[in-house]
Protein backbone atom coordinates (compact mmCIF):
# COMPACT_ATOMS: atom_id res chain seq x y z
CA UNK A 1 101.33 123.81 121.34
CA UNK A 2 98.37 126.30 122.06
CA UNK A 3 95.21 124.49 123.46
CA UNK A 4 92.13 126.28 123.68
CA UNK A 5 89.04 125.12 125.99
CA UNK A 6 85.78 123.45 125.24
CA UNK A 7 82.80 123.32 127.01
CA UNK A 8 84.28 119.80 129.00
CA UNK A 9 87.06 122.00 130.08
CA UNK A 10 89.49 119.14 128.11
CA UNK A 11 92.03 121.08 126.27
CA UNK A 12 91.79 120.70 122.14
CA UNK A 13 94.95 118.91 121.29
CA UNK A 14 94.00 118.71 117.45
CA UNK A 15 90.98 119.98 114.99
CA UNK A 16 90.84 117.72 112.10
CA UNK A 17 87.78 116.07 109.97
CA UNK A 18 86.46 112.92 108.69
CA UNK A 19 88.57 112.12 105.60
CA UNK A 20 87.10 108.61 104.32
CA UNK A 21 83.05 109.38 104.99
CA UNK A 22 81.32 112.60 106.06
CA UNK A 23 84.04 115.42 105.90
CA UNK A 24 82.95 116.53 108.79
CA UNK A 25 85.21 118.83 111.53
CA UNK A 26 86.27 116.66 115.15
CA UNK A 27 88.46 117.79 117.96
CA UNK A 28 90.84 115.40 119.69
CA UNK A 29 90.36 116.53 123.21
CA UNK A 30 93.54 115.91 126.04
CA UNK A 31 92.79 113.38 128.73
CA UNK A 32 95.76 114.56 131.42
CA UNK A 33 95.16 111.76 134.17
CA UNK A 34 95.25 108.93 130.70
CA UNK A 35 97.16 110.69 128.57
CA UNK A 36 94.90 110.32 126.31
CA UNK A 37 92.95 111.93 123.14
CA UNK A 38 89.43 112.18 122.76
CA UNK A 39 87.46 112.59 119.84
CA UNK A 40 84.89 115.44 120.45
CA UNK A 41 81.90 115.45 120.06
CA UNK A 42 81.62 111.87 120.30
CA UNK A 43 78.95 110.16 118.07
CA UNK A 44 76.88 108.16 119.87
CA UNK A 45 74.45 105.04 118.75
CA UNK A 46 72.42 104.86 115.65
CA UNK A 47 74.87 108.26 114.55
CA UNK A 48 77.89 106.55 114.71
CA UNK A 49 76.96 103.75 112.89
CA UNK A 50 76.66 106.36 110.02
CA UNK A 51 80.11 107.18 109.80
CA UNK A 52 81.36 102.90 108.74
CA UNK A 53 78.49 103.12 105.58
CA UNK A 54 81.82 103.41 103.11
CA UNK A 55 82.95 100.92 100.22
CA UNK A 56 86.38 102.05 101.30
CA UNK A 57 86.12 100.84 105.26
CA UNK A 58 89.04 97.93 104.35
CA UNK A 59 88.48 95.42 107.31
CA UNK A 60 84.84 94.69 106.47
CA UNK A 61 85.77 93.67 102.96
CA UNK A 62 87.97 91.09 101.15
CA UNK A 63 88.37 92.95 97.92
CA UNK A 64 91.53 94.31 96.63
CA UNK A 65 90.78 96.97 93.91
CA UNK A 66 93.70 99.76 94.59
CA UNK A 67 97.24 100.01 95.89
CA UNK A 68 95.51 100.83 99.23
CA UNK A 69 93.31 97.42 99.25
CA UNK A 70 96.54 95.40 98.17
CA UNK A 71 98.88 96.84 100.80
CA UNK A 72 96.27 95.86 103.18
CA UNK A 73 95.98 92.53 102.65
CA UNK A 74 99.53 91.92 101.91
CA UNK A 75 100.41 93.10 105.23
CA UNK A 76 97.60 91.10 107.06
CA UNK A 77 98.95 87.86 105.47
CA UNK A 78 102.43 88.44 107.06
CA UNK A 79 101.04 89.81 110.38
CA UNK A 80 98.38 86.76 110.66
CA UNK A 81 101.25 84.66 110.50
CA UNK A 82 103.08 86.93 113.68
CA UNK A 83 99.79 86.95 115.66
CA UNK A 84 99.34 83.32 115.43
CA UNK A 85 102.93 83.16 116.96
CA UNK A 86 102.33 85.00 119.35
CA UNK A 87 99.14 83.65 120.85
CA UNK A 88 100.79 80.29 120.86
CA UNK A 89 103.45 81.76 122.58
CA UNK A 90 100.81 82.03 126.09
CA UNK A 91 100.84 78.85 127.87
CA UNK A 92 96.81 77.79 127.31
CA UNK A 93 95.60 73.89 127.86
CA UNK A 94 92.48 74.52 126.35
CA UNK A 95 92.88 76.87 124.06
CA UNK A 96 90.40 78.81 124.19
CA UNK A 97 90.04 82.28 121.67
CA UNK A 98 87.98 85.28 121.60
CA UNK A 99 88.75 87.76 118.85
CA UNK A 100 86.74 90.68 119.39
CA UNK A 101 85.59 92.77 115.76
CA UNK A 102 86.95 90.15 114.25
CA UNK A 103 86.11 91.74 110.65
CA UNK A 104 86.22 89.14 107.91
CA UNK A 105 87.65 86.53 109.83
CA UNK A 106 90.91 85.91 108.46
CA UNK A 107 92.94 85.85 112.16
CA UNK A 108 89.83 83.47 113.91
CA UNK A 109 90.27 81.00 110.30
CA UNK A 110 94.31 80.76 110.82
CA UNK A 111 93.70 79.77 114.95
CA UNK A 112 91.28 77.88 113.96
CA UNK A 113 93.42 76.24 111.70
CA UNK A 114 95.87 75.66 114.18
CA UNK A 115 93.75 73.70 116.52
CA UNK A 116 92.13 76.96 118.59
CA UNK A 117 88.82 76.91 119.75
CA UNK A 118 87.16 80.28 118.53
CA UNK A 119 84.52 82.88 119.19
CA UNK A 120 84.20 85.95 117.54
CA UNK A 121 82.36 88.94 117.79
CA UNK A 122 82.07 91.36 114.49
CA UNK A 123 79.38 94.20 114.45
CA UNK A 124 78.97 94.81 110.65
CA UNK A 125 76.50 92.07 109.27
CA UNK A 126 78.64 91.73 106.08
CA UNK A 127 81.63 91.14 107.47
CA UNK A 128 80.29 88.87 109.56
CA UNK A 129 78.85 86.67 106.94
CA UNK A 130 82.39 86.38 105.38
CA UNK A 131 83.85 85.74 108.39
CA UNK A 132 81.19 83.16 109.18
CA UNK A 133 82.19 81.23 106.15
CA UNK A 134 85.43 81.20 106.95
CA UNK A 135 84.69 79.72 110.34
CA UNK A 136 81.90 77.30 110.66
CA UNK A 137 79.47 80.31 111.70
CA UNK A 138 81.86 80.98 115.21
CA UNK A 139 80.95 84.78 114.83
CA UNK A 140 77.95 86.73 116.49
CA UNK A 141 76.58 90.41 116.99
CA UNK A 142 78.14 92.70 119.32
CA UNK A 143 75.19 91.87 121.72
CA UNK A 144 75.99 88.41 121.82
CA UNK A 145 79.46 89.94 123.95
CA UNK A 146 77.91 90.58 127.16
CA UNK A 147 75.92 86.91 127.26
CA UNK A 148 79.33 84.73 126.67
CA UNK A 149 80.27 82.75 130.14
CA UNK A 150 82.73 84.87 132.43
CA UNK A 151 85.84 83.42 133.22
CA UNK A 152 86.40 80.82 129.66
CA UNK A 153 88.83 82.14 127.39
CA UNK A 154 92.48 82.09 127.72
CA UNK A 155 93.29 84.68 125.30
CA UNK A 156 91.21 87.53 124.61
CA UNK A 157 91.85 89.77 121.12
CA UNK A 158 91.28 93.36 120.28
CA UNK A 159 93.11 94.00 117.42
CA UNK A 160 92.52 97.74 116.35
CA UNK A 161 89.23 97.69 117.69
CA UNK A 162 89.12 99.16 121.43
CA UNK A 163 89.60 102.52 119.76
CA UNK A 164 86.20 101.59 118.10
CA UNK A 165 84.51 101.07 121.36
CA UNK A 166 82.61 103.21 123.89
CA UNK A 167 82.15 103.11 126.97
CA UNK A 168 85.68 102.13 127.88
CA UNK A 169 85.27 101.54 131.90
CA UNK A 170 82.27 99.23 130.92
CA UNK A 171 83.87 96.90 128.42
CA UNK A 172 87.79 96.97 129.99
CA UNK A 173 85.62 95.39 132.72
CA UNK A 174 83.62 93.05 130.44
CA UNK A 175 87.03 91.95 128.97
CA UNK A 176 88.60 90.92 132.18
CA UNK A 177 85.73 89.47 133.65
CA UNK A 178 85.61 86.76 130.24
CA UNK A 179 89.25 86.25 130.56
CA UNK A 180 90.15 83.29 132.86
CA UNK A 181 92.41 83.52 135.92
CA UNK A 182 95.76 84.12 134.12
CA UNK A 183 94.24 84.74 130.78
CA UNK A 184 96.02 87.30 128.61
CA UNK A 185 94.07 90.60 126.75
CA UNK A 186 96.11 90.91 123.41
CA UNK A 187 95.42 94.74 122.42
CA UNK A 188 96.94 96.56 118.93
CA UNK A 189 96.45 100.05 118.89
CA UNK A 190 97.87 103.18 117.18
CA UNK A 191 99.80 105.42 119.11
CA UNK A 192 99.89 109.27 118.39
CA UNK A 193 102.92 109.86 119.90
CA UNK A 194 105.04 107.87 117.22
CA UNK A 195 106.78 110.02 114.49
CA UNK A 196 104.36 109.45 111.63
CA UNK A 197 101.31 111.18 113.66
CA UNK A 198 103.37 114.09 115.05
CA UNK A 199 104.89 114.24 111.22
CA UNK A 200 101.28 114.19 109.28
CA UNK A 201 99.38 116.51 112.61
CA UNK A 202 95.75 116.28 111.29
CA UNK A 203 96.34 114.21 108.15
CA UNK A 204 97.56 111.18 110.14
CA UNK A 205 95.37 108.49 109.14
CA UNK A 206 95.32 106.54 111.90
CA UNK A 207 92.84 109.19 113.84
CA UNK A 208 90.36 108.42 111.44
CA UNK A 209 87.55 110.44 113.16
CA UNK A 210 84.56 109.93 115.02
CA UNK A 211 85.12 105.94 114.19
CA UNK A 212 88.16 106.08 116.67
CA UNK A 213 86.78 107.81 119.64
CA UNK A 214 90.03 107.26 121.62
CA UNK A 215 93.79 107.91 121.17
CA UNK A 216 95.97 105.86 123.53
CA UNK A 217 99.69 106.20 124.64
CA UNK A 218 101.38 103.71 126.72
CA UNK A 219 100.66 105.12 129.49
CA UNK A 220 96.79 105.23 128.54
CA UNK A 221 96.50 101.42 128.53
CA UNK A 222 98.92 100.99 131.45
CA UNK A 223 96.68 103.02 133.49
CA UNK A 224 93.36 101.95 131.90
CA UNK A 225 93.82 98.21 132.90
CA UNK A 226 95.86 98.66 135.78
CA UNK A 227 92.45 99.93 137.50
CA UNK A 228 90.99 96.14 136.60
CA UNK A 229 94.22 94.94 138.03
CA UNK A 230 95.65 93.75 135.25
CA UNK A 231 99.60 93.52 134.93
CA UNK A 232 101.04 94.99 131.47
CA UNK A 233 103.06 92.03 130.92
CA UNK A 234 104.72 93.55 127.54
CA UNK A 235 104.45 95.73 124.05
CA UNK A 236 105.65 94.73 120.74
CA UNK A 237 105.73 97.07 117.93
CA UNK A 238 103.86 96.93 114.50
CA UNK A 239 106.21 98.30 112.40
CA UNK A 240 104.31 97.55 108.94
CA UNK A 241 101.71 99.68 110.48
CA UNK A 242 103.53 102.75 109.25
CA UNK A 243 103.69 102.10 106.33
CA UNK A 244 100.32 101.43 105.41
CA UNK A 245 98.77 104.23 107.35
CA UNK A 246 101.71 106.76 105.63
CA UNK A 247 100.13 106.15 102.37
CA UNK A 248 96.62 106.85 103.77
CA UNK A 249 97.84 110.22 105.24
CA UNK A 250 99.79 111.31 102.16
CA UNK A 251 96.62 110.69 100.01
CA UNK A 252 94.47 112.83 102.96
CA UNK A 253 96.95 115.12 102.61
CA UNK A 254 98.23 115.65 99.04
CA UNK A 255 95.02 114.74 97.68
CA UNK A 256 96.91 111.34 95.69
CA UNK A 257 99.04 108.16 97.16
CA UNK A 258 102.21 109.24 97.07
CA UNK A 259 104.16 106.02 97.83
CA UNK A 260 107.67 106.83 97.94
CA UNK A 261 107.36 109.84 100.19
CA UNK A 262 104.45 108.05 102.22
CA UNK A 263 107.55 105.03 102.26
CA UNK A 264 110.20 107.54 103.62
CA UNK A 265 108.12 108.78 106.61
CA UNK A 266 107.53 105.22 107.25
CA UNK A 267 110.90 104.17 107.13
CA UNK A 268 111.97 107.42 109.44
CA UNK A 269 109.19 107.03 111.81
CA UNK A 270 110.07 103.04 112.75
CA UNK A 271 113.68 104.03 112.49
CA UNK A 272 113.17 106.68 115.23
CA UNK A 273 110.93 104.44 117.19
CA UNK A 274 114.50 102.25 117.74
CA UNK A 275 115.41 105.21 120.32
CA UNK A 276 111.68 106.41 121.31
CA UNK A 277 110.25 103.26 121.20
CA UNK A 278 107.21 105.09 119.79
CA UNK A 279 106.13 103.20 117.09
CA UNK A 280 103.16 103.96 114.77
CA UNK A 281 100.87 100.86 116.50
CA UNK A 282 102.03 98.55 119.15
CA UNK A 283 100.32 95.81 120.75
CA UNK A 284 100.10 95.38 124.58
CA UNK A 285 100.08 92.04 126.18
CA UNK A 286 97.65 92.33 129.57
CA UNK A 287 97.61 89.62 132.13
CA UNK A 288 94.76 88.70 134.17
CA UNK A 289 95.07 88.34 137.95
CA UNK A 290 95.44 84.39 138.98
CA UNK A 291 92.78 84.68 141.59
């Protein structure tokens, strides 16, 4: 692959644009010491903001009105299911949950439902309110995050979200200091190494530019938290994942959802990711130190 420099001195991995809101051009910059993309230039504040003012952002709304919308939520229901597993899975006396841009709710309701104390932290006011109805008002602003107690949750949730965030050094430090002695960071993210992104290049949907502003390997979050010492304890693949971000790619890049071929990368790319163990998204379990 040719990479050419910008002014950061980061070579450009990928130039690509804003499918879903403002069309506009991005670079994915290299990160050698993460192994990581970056999105460049990276849209800061009140800008950034900008770029989630779309009917079509899916996890701030419960509607289904395409094939899109109802692969979406199909796939949540079975995964909700799978992430309540697993969190029971951690040992955890008090139970204790923090699901951080929590969206609508659904994944706080179903612990909550299974005896789970909850918090939850969404940043779009709309979602929130669903969520909030869905959860006897357990979800606040994102500036509500920094003012929680350190040290009182067992598990901590980030479920497609730290891409989302900025600032990473400031809030992989937030996260472990709210996360008891022990406590595990639960952490889904895509992962453009896996079949489907090297397949679609700058059509993979799952860079949705500037919204993601980072692109993480496994060795990006192994060396991210290992800096907060904080033991990867294990990664589980989302193999579903594929298959709803292969339709999103074929319609960015044939112009039209073309399920059966979008259905065949999928099934290639997790069938691949058997050998590679690249899947399309994996989650990484993180324990905290027992201090």
């Amino acid at each position: 692959m040719t990479f050419e420099l910008v002014p950061n001195n980061k070579p450009t991995y990928l130039t690509l644009k804003d499918h879903s809101v403002s069309k506009e051009e991005f670079q994915l910059l290299y990160n050698k010491a993460l192994d990581m993309l970056e999105t460049y230039p990276e849209p800061k504040g009140e800008k950034l903001s900008e770029y989630y003012k779309s009917e079509d952002y899916i996890s701030h709304t419960d509607t289904k009105r395409n094939l899109l919308e109802f692969a979406y939520h199909k796939v949540r229901a079975i995964s909700l299911k799978r992430k309540l597993k697993l969190i029971n899975s951690f040992q955890s006396e008090t139970k204790q949950l923090l699901d951080i841009g929590c969206g609508t709710g659904d994944f706080l309701q179903t612990a909550l439902n299974d005896n789970w104390n909850i918090t939850g932290i969404e940043p779009n006011e709309s979602a929130r309110q669903i969520a909030n109805s869905k959860t006897n008002n357990a979800v606040y602003e994102t500036e509500e995050l920094s003012k929680l107690k350190p040290n009182s949750f067992d598990v901590i949730t980030l479920w497609h979200v730290l891409e989302h965030l900025p600032d990473l050094e400031m809030h992989t430090a937030l996260f472990k200091s709210l996360l008891k002695p022990n406590g595990t960071l639960v952490i889904a993210v895509p992962n453009y190494k896996s079949y489907d992104a090297q397949y679609y290049k700058n059509f993979w949907a799952a860079y949705d530019v500037p919204r993601h502003l980072w692109h993480f390997s496994k060795t990006s979050i192994l060396e991210l938290f290992k800096k907060k010492s904080m033991t990867l304890e294990n990664i589980l693949p989302m193999k579903f994942d594929a298959y709803y971000v292969c339709l999103l790619s074929e319609k960015y890049k044939s112009g039209y959802m073309n399920a059966v071929k979008a259905f065949w990368i999928a099934w290639q790319s997790n069938r691949k990711a058997k050998r590679s163990k690249e899947y399309s998204s994996h989650i990484y379990m993180l324990k905290n130190a027992n201090l």
